[in-house]
ModelCIF file with pLDDT and N, C-alpha, C, O atoms, coordinates in Angstrom:
data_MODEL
#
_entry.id   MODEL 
#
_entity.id                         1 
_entity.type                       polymer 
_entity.pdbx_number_of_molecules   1 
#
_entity_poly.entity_id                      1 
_entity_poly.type                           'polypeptide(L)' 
_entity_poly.nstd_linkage                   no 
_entity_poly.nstd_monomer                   no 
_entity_poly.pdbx_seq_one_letter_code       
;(UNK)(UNK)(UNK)(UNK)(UNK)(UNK)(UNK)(UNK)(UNK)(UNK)(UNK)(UNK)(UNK)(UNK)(UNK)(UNK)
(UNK)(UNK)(UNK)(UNK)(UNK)(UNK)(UNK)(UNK)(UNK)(UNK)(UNK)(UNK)(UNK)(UNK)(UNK)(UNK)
(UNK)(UNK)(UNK)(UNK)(UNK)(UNK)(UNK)(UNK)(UNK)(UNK)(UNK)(UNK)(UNK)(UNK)(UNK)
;
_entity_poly.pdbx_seq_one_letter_code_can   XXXXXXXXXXXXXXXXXXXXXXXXXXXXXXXXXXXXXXXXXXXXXXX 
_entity_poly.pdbx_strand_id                 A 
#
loop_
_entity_poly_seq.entity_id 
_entity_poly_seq.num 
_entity_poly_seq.mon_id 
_entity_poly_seq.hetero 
1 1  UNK n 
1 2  UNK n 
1 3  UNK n 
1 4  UNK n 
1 5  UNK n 
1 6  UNK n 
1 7  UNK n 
1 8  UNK n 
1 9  UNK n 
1 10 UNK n 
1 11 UNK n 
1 12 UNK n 
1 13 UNK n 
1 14 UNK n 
1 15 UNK n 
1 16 UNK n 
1 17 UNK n 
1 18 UNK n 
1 19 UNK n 
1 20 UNK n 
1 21 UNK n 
1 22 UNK n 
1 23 UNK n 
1 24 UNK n 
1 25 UNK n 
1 26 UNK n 
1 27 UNK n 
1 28 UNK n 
1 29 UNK n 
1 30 UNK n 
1 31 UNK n 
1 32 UNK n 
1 33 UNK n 
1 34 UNK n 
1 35 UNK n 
1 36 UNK n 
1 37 UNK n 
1 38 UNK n 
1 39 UNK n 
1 40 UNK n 
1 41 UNK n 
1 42 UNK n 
1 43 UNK n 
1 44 UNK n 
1 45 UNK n 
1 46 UNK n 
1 47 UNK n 
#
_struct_asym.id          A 
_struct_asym.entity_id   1 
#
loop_
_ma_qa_metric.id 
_ma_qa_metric.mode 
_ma_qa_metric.name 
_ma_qa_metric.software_group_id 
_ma_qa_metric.type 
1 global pLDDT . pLDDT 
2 local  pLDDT . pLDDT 
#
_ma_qa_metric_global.metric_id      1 
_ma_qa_metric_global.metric_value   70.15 
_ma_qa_metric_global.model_id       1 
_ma_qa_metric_global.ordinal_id     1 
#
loop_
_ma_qa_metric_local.label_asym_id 
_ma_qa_metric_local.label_comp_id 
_ma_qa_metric_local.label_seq_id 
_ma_qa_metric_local.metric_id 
_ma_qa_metric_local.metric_value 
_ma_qa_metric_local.model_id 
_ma_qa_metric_local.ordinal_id 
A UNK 1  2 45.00 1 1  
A UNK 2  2 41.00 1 2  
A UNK 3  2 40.00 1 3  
A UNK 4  2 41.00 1 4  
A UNK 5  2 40.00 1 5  
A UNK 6  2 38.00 1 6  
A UNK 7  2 39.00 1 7  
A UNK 8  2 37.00 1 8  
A UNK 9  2 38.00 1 9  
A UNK 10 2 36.00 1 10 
A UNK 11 2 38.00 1 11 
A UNK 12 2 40.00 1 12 
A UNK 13 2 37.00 1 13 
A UNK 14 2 38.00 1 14 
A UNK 15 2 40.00 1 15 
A UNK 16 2 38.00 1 16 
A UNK 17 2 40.00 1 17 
A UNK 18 2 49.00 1 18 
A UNK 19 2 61.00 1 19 
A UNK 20 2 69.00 1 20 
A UNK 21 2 86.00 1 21 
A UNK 22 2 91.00 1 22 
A UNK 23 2 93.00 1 23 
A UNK 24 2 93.00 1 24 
A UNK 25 2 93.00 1 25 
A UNK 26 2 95.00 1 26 
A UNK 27 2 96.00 1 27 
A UNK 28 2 96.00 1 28 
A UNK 29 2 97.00 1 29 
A UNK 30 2 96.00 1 30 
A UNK 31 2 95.00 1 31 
A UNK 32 2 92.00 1 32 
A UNK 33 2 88.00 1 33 
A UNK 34 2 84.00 1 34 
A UNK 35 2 85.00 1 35 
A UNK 36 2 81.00 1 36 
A UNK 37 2 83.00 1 37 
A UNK 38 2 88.00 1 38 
A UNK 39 2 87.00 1 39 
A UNK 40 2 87.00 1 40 
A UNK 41 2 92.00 1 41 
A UNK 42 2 92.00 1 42 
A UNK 43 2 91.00 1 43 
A UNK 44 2 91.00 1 44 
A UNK 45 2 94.00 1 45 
A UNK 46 2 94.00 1 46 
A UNK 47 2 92.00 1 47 
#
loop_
_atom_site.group_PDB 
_atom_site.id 
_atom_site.type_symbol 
_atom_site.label_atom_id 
_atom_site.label_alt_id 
_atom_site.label_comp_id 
_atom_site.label_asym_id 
_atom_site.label_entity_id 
_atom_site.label_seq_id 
_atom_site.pdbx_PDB_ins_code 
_atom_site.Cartn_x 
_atom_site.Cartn_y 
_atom_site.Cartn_z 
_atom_site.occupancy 
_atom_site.B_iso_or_equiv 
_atom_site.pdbx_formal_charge 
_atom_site.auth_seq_id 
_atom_site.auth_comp_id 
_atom_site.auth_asym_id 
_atom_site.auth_atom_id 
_atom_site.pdbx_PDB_model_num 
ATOM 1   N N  . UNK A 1 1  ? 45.987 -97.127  -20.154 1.00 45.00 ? 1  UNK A N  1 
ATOM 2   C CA . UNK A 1 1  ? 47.191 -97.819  -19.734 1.00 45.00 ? 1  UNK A CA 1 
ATOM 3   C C  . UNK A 1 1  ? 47.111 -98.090  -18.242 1.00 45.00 ? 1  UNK A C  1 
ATOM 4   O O  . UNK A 1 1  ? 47.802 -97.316  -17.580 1.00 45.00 ? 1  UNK A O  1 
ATOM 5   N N  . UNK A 1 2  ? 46.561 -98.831  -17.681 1.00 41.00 ? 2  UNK A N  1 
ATOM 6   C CA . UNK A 1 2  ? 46.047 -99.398  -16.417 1.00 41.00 ? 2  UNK A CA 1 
ATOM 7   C C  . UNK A 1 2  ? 47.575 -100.158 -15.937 1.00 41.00 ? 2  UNK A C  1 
ATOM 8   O O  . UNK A 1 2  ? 47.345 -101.027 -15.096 1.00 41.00 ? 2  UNK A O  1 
ATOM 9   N N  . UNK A 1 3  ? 48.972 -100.041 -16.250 1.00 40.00 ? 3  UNK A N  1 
ATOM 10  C CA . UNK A 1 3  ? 50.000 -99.871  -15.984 1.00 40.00 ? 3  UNK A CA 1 
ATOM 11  C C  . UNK A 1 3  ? 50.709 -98.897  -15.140 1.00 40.00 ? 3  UNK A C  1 
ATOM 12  O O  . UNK A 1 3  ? 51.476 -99.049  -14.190 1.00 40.00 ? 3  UNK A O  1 
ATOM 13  N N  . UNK A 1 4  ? 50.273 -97.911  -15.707 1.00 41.00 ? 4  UNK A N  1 
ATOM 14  C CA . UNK A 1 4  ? 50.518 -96.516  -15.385 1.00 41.00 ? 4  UNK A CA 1 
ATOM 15  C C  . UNK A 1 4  ? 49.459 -96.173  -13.806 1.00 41.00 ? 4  UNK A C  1 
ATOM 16  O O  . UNK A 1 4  ? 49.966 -95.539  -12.881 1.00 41.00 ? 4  UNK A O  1 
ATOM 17  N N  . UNK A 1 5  ? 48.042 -96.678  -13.723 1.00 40.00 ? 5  UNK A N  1 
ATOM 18  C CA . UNK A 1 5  ? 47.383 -96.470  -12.344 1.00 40.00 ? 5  UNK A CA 1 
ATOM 19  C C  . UNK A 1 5  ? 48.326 -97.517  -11.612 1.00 40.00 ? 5  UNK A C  1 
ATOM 20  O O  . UNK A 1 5  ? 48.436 -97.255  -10.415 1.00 40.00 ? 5  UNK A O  1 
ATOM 21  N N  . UNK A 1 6  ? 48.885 -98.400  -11.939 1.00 38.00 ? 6  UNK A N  1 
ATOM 22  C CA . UNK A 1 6  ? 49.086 -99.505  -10.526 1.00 38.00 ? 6  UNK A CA 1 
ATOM 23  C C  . UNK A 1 6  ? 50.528 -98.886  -10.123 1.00 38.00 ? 6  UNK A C  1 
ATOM 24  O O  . UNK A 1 6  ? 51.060 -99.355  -9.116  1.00 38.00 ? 6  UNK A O  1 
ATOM 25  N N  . UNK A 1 7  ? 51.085 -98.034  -10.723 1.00 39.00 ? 7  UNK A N  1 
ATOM 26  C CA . UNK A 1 7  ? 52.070 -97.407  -10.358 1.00 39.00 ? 7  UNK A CA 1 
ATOM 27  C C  . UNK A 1 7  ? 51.707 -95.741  -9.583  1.00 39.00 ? 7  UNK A C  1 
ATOM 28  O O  . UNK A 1 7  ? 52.665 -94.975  -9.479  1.00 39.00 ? 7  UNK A O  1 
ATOM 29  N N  . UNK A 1 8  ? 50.220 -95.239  -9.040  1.00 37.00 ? 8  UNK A N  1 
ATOM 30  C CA . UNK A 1 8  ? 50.156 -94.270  -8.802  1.00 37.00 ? 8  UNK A CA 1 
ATOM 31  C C  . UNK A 1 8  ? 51.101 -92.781  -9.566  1.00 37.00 ? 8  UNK A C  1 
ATOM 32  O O  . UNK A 1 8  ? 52.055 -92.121  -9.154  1.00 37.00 ? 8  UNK A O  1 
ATOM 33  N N  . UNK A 1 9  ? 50.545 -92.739  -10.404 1.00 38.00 ? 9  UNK A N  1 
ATOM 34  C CA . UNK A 1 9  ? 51.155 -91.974  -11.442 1.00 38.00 ? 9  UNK A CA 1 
ATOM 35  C C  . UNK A 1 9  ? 50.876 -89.929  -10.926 1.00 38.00 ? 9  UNK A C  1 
ATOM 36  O O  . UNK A 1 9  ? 49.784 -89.363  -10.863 1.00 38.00 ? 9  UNK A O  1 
ATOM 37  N N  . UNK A 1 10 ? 51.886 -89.471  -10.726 1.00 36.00 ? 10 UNK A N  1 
ATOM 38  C CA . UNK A 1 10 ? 52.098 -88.346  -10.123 1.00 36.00 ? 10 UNK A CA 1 
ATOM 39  C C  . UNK A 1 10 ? 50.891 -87.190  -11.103 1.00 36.00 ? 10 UNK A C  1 
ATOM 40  O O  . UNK A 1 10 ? 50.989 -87.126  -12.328 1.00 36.00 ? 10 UNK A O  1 
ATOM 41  N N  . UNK A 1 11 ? 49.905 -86.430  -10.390 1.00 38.00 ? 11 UNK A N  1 
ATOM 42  C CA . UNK A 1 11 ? 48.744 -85.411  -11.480 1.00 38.00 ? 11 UNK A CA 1 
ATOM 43  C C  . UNK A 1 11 ? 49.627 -84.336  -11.232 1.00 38.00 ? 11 UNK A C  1 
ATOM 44  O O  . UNK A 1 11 ? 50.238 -84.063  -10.199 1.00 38.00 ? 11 UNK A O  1 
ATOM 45  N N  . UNK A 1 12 ? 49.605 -83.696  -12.460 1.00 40.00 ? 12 UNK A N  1 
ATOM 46  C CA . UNK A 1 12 ? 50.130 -82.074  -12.629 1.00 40.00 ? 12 UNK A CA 1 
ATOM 47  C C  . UNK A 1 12 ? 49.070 -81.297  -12.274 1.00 40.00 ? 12 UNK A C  1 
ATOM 48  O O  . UNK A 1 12 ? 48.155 -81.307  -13.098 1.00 40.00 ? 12 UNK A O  1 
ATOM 49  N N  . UNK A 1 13 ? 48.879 -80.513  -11.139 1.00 37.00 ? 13 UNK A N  1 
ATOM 50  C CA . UNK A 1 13 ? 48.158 -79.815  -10.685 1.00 37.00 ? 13 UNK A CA 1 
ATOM 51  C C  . UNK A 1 13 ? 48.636 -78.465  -10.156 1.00 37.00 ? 13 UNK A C  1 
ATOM 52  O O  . UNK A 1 13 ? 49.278 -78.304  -9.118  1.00 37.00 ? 13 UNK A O  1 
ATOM 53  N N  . UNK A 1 14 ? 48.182 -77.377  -11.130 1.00 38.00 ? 14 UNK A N  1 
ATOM 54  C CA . UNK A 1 14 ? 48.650 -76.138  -10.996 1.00 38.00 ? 14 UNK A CA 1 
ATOM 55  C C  . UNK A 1 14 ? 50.562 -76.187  -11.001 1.00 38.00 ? 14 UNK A C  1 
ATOM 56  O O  . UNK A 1 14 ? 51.086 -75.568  -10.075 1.00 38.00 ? 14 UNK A O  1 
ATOM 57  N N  . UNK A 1 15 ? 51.212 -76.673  -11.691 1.00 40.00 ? 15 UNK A N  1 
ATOM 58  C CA . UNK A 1 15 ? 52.724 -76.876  -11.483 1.00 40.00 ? 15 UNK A CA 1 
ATOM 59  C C  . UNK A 1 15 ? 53.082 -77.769  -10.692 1.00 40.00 ? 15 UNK A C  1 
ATOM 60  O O  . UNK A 1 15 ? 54.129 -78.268  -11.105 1.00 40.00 ? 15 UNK A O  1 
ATOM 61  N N  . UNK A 1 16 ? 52.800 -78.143  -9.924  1.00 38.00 ? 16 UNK A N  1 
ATOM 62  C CA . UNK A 1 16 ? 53.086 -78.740  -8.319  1.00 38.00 ? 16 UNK A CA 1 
ATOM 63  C C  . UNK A 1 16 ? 52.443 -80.492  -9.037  1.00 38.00 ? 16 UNK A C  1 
ATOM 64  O O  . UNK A 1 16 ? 51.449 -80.695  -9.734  1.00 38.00 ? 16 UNK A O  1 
ATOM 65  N N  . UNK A 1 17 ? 53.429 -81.447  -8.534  1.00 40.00 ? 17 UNK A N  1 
ATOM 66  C CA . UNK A 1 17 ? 53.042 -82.598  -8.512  1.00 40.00 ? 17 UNK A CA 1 
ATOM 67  C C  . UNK A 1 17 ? 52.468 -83.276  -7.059  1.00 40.00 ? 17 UNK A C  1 
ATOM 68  O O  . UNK A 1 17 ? 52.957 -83.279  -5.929  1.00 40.00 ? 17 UNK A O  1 
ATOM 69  N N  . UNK A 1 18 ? 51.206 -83.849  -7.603  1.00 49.00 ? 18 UNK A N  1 
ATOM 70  C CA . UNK A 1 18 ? 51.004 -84.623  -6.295  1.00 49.00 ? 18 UNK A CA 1 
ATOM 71  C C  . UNK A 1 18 ? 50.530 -85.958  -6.004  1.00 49.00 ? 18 UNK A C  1 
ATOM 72  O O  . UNK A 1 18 ? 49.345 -85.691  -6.206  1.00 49.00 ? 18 UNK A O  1 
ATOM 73  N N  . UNK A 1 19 ? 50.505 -87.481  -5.614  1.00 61.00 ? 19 UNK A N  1 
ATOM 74  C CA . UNK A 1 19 ? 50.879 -88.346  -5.462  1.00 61.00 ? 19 UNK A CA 1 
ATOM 75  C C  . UNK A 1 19 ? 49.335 -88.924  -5.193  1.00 61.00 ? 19 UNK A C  1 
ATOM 76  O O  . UNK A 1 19 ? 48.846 -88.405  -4.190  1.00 61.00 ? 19 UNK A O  1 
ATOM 77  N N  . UNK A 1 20 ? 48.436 -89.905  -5.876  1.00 69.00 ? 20 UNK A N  1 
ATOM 78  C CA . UNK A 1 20 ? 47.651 -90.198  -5.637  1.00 69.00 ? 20 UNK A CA 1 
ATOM 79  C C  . UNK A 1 20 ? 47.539 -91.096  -4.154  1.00 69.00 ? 20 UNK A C  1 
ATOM 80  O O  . UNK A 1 20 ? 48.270 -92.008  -3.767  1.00 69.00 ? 20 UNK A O  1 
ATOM 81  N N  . UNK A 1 21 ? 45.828 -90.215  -3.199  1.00 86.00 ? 21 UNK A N  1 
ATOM 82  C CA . UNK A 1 21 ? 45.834 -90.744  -2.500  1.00 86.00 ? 21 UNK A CA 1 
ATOM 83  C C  . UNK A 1 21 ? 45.756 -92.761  -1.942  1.00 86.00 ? 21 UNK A C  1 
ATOM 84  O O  . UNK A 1 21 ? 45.290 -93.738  -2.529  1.00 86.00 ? 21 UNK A O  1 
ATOM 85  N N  . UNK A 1 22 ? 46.204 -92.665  -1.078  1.00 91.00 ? 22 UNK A N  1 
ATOM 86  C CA . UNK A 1 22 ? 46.621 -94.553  -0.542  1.00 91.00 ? 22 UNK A CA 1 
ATOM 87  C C  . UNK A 1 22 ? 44.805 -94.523  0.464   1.00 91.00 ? 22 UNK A C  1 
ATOM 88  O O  . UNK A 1 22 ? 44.281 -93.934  1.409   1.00 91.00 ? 22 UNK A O  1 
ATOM 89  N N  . UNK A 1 23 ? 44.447 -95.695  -0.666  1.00 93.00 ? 23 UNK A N  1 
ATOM 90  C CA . UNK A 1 23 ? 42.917 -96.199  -0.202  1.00 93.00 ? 23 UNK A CA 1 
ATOM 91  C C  . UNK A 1 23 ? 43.667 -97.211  0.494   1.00 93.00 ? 23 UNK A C  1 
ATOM 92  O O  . UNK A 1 23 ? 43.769 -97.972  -0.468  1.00 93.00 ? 23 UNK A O  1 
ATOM 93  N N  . UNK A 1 24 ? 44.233 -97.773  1.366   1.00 93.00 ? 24 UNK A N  1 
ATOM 94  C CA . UNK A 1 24 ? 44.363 -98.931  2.156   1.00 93.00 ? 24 UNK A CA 1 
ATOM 95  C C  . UNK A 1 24 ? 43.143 -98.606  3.177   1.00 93.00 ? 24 UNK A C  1 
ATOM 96  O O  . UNK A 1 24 ? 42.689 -97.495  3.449   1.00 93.00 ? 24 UNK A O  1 
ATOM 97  N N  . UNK A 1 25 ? 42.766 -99.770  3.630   1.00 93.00 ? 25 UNK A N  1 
ATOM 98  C CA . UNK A 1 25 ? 41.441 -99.706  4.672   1.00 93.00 ? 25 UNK A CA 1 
ATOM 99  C C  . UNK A 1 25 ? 40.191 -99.306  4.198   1.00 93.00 ? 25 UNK A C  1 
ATOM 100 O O  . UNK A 1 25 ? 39.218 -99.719  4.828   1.00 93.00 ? 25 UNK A O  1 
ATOM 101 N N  . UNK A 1 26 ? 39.956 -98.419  2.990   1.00 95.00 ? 26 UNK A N  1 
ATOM 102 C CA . UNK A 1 26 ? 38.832 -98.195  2.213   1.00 95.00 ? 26 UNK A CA 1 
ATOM 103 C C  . UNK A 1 26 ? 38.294 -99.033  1.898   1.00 95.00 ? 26 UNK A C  1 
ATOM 104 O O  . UNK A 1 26 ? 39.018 -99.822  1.290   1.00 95.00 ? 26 UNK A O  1 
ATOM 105 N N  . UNK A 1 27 ? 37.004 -99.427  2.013   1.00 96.00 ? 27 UNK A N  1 
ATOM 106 C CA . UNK A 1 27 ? 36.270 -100.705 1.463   1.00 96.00 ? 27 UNK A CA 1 
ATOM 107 C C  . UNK A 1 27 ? 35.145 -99.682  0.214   1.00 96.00 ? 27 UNK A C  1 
ATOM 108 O O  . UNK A 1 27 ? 34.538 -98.693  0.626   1.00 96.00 ? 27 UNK A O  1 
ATOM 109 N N  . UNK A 1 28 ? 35.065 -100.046 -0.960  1.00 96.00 ? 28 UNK A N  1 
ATOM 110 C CA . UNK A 1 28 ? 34.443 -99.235  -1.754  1.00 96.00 ? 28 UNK A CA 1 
ATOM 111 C C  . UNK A 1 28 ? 33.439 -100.227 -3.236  1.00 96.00 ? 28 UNK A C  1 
ATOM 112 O O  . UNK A 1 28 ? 33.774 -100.706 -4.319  1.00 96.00 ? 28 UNK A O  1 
ATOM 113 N N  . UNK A 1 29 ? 32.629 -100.164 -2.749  1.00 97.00 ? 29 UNK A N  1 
ATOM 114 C CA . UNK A 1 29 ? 31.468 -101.018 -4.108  1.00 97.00 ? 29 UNK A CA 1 
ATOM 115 C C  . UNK A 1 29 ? 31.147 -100.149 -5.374  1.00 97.00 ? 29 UNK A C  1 
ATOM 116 O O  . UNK A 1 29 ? 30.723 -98.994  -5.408  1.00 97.00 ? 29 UNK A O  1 
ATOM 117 N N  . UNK A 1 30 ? 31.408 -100.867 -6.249  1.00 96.00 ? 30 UNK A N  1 
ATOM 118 C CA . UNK A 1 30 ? 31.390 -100.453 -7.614  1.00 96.00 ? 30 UNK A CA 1 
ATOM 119 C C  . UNK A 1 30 ? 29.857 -100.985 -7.994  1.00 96.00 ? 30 UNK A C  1 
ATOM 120 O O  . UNK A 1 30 ? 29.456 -102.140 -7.850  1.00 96.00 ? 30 UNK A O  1 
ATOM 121 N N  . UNK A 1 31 ? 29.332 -100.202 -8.356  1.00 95.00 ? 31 UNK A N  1 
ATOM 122 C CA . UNK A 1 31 ? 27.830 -100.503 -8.960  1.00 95.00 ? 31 UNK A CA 1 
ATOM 123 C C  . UNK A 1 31 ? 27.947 -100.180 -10.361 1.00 95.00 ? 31 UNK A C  1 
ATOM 124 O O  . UNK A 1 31 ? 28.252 -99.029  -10.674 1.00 95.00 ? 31 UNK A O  1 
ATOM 125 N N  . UNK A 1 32 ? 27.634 -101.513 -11.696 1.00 92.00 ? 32 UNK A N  1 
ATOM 126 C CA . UNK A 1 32 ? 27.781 -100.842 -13.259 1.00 92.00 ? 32 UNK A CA 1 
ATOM 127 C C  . UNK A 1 32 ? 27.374 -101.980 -13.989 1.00 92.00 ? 32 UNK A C  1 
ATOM 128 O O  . UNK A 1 32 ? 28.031 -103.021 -14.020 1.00 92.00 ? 32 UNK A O  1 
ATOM 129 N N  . UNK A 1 33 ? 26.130 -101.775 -14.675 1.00 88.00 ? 33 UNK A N  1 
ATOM 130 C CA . UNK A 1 33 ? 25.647 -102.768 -15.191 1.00 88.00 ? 33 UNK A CA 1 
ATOM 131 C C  . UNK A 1 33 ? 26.710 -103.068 -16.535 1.00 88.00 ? 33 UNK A C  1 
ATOM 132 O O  . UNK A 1 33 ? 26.285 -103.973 -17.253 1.00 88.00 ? 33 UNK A O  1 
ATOM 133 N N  . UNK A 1 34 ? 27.767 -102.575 -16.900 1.00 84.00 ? 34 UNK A N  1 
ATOM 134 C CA . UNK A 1 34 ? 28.642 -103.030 -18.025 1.00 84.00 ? 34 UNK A CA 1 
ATOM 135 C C  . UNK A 1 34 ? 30.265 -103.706 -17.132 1.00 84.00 ? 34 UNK A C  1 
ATOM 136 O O  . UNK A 1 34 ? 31.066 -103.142 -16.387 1.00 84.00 ? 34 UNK A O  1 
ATOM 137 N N  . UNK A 1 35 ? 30.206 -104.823 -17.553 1.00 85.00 ? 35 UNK A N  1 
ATOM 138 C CA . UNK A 1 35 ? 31.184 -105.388 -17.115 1.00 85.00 ? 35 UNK A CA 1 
ATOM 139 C C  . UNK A 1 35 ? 32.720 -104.942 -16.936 1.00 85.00 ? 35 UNK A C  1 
ATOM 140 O O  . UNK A 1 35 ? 33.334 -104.857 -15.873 1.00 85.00 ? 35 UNK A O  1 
ATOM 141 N N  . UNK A 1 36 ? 33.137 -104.709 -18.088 1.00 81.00 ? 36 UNK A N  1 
ATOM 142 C CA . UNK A 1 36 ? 34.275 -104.249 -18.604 1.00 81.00 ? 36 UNK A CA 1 
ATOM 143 C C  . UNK A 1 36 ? 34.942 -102.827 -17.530 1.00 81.00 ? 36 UNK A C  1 
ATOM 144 O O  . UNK A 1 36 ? 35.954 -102.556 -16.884 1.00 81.00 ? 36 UNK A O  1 
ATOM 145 N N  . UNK A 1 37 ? 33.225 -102.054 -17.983 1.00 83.00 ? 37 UNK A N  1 
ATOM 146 C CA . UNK A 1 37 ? 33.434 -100.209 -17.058 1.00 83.00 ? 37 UNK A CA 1 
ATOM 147 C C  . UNK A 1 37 ? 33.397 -100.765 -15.703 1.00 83.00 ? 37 UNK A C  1 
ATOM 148 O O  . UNK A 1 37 ? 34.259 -100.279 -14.971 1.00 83.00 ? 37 UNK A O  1 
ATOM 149 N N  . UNK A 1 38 ? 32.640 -101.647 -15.163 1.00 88.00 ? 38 UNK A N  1 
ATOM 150 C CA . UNK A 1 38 ? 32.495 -102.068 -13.875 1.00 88.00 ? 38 UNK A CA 1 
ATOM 151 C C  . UNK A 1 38 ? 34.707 -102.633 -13.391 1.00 88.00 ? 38 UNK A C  1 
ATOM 152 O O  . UNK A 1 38 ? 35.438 -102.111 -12.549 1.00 88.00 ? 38 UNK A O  1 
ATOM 153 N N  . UNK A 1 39 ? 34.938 -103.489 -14.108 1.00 87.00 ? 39 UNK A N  1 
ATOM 154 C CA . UNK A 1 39 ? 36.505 -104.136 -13.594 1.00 87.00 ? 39 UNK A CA 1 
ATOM 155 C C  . UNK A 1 39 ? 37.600 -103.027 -14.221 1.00 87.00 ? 39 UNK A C  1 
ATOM 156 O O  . UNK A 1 39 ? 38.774 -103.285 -14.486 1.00 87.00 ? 39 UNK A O  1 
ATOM 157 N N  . UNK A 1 40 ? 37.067 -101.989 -14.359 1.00 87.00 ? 40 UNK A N  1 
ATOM 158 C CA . UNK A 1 40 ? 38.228 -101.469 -14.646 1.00 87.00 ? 40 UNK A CA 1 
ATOM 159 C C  . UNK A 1 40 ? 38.366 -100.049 -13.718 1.00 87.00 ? 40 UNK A C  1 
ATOM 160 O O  . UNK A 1 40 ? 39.450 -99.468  -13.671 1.00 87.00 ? 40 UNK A O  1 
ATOM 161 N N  . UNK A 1 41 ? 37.051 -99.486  -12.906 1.00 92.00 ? 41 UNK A N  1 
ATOM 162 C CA . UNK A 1 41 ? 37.112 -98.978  -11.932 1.00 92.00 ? 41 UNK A CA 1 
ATOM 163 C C  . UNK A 1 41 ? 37.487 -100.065 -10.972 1.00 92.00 ? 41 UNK A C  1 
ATOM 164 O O  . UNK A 1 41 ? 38.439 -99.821  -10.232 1.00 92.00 ? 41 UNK A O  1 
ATOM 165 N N  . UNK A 1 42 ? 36.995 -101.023 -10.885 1.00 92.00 ? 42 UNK A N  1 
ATOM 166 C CA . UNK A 1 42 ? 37.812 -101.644 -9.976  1.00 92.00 ? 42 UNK A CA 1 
ATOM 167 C C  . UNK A 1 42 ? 39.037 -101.834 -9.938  1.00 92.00 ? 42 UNK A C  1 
ATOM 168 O O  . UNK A 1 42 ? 39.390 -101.903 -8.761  1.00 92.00 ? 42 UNK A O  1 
ATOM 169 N N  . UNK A 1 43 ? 39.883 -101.956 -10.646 1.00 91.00 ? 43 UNK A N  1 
ATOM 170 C CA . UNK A 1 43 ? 41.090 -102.194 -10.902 1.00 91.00 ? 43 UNK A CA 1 
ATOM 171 C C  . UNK A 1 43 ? 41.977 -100.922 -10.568 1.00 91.00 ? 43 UNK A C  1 
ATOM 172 O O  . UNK A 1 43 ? 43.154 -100.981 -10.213 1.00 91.00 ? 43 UNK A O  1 
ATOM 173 N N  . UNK A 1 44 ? 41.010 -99.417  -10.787 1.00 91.00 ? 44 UNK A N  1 
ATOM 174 C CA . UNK A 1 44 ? 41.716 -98.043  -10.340 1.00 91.00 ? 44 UNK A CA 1 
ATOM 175 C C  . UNK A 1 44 ? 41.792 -98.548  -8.749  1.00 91.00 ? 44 UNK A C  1 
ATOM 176 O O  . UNK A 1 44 ? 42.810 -98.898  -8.152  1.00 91.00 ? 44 UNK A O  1 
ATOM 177 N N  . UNK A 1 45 ? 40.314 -98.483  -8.190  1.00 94.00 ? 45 UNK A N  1 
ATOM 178 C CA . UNK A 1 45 ? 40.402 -98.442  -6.699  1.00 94.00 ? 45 UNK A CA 1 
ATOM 179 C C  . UNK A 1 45 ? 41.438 -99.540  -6.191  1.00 94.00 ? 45 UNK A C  1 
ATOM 180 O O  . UNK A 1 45 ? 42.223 -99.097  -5.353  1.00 94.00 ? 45 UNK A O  1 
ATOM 181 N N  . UNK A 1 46 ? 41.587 -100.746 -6.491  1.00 94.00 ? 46 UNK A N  1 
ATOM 182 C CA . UNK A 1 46 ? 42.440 -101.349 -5.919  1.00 94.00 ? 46 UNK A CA 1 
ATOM 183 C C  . UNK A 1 46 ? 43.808 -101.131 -6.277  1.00 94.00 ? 46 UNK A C  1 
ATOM 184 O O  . UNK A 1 46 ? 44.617 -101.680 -5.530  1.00 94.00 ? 46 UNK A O  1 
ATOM 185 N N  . UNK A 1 47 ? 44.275 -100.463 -7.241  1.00 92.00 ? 47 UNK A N  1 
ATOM 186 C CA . UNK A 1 47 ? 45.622 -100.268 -7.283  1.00 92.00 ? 47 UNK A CA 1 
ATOM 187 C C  . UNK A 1 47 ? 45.781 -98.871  -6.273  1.00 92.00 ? 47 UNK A C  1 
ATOM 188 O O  . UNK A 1 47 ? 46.891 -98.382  -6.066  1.00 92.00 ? 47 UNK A O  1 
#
């Protein structure tokens, strides 16, 4: 549900919620010879 990443969706970690980190300014290359696995990490990092 790639809905749910573009909304930074809160991880339950040890009880405690915590807020996925903000890549703004990160520049990051996806290397994946399968298309699909390739745009859909992309689609994590940019949300």
């Amino acid at each position: 549900d790639l809905t749910e990443n573009r909304q930074h969706p809160s991880v339950e970690r040890s009880g405690r919620s915590t807020r996925s980190p903000d890549l703004t300014g990160v520049t990051v290359m996806v290397v994946d010879d399968e298309p699909d696995a390739c745009g859909l990490v992309r689609r994590i990092m940019e949300d």
